[in-house]
Protein backbone atom coordinates (compact mmCIF):
# COMPACT_ATOMS: atom_id res chain seq x y z
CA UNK A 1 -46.23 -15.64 -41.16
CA UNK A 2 -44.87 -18.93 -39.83
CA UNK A 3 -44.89 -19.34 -36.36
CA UNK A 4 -41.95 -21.90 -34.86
CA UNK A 5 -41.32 -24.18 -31.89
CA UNK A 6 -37.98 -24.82 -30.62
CA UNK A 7 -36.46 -27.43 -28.66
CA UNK A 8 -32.65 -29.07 -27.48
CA UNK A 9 -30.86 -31.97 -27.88
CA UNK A 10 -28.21 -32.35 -25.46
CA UNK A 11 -25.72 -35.32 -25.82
CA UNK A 12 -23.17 -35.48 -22.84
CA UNK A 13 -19.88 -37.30 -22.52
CA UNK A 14 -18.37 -37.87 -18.98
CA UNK A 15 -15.81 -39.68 -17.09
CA UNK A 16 -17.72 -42.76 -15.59
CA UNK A 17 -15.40 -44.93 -13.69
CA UNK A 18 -12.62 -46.33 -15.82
CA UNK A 19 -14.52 -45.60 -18.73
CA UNK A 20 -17.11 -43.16 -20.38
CA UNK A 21 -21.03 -42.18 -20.04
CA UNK A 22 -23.15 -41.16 -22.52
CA UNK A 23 -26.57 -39.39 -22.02
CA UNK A 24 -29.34 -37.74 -24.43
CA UNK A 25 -31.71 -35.08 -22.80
CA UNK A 26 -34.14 -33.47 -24.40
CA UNK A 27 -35.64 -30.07 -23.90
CA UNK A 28 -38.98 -29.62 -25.06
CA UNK A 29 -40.52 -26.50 -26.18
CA UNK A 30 -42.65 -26.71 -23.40
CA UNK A 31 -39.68 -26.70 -21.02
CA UNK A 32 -40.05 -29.81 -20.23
CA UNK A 33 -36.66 -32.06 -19.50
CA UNK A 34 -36.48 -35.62 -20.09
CA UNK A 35 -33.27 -38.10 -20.31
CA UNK A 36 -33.73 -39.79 -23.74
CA UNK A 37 -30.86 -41.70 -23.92
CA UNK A 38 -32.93 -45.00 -24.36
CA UNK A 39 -34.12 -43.63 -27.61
CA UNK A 40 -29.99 -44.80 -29.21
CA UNK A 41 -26.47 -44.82 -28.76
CA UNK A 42 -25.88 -42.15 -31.52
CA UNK A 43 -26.75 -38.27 -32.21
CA UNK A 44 -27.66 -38.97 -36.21
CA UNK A 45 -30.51 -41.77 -34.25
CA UNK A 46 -31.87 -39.58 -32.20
CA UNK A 47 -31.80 -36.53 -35.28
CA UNK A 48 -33.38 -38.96 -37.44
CA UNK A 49 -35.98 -39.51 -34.67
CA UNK A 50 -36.92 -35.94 -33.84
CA UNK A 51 -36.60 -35.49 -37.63
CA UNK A 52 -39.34 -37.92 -38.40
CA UNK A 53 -42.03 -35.73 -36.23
CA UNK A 54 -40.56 -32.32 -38.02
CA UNK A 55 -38.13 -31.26 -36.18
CA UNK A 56 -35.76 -29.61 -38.61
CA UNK A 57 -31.62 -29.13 -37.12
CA UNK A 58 -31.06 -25.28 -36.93
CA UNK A 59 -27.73 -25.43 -35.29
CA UNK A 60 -25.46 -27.26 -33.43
CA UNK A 61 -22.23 -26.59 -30.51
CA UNK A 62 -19.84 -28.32 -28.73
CA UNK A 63 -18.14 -27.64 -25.64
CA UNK A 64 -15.22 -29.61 -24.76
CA UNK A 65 -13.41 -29.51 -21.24
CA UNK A 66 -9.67 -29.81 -22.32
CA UNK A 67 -8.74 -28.72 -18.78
CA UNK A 68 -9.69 -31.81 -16.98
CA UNK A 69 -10.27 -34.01 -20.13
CA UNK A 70 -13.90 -35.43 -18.24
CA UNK A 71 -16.78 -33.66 -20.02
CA UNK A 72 -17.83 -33.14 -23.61
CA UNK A 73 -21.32 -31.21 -24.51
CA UNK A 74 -22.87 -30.98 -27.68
CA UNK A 75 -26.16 -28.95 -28.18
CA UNK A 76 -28.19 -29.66 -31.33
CA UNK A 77 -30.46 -26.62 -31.88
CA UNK A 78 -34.09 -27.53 -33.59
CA UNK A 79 -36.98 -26.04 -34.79
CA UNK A 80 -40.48 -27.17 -36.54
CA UNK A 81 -43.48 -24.96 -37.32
CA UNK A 82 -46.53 -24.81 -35.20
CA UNK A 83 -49.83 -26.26 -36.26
C-alpha cells in the first residue's frame, strides 16, 4: 500500500496601502510554516517548483472576501508518496 505526505500552498492577496500584497506560505508535512514568497510572483512557479521534488496537486480552493473587497485566499492541496 502507498503511504502519502501532504502539504499546503497558500497564496494570499491583501489590501497593502494603495495597492495589493501578495504572499506564498507553505505548510510542510511536518507542520512546519514558512513564507515562500521569494520562491516567484506566480502560483503555476511555485506548482512547478513543488512539482519538480514530487509533489503532485490534489486540490485546490479559493476564498474571496466580497464583503470588504481586501482579502483573497487560495489553498493548493498536495500530496507525494513517502520513501
Amino acid at each position: 500500500m502507498i503511504k502519502w505526505e501532504y502539504a499546503l500552498l497558500v497564496r494570499r492577496r491583501h489590501a497593502q496601502g494603495q495597492g495589493w500584497g501578495l504572499s506564498f506560505t507553505w505548510y510542510g508535512p511536518d507542520g512546519s510554516r514558512r513564507d515562500v514568497s521569494d520562491y516567484g510572483d506566480t502560483a503555476i512557479a511555485h506548482l512547478n517548483r513543488v512539482g519538480a521534488e514530487g509533489w503532485e496537486l490534489v486540490s485546490s480552493e479559493e476564498d474571496v472576501n466580497n464583503l470588504q473587497g481586501t482579502t483573497e485566499v487560495h489553498r493548493y492541496h498536495l500530496k507525494r508518496p513517502l520513501d
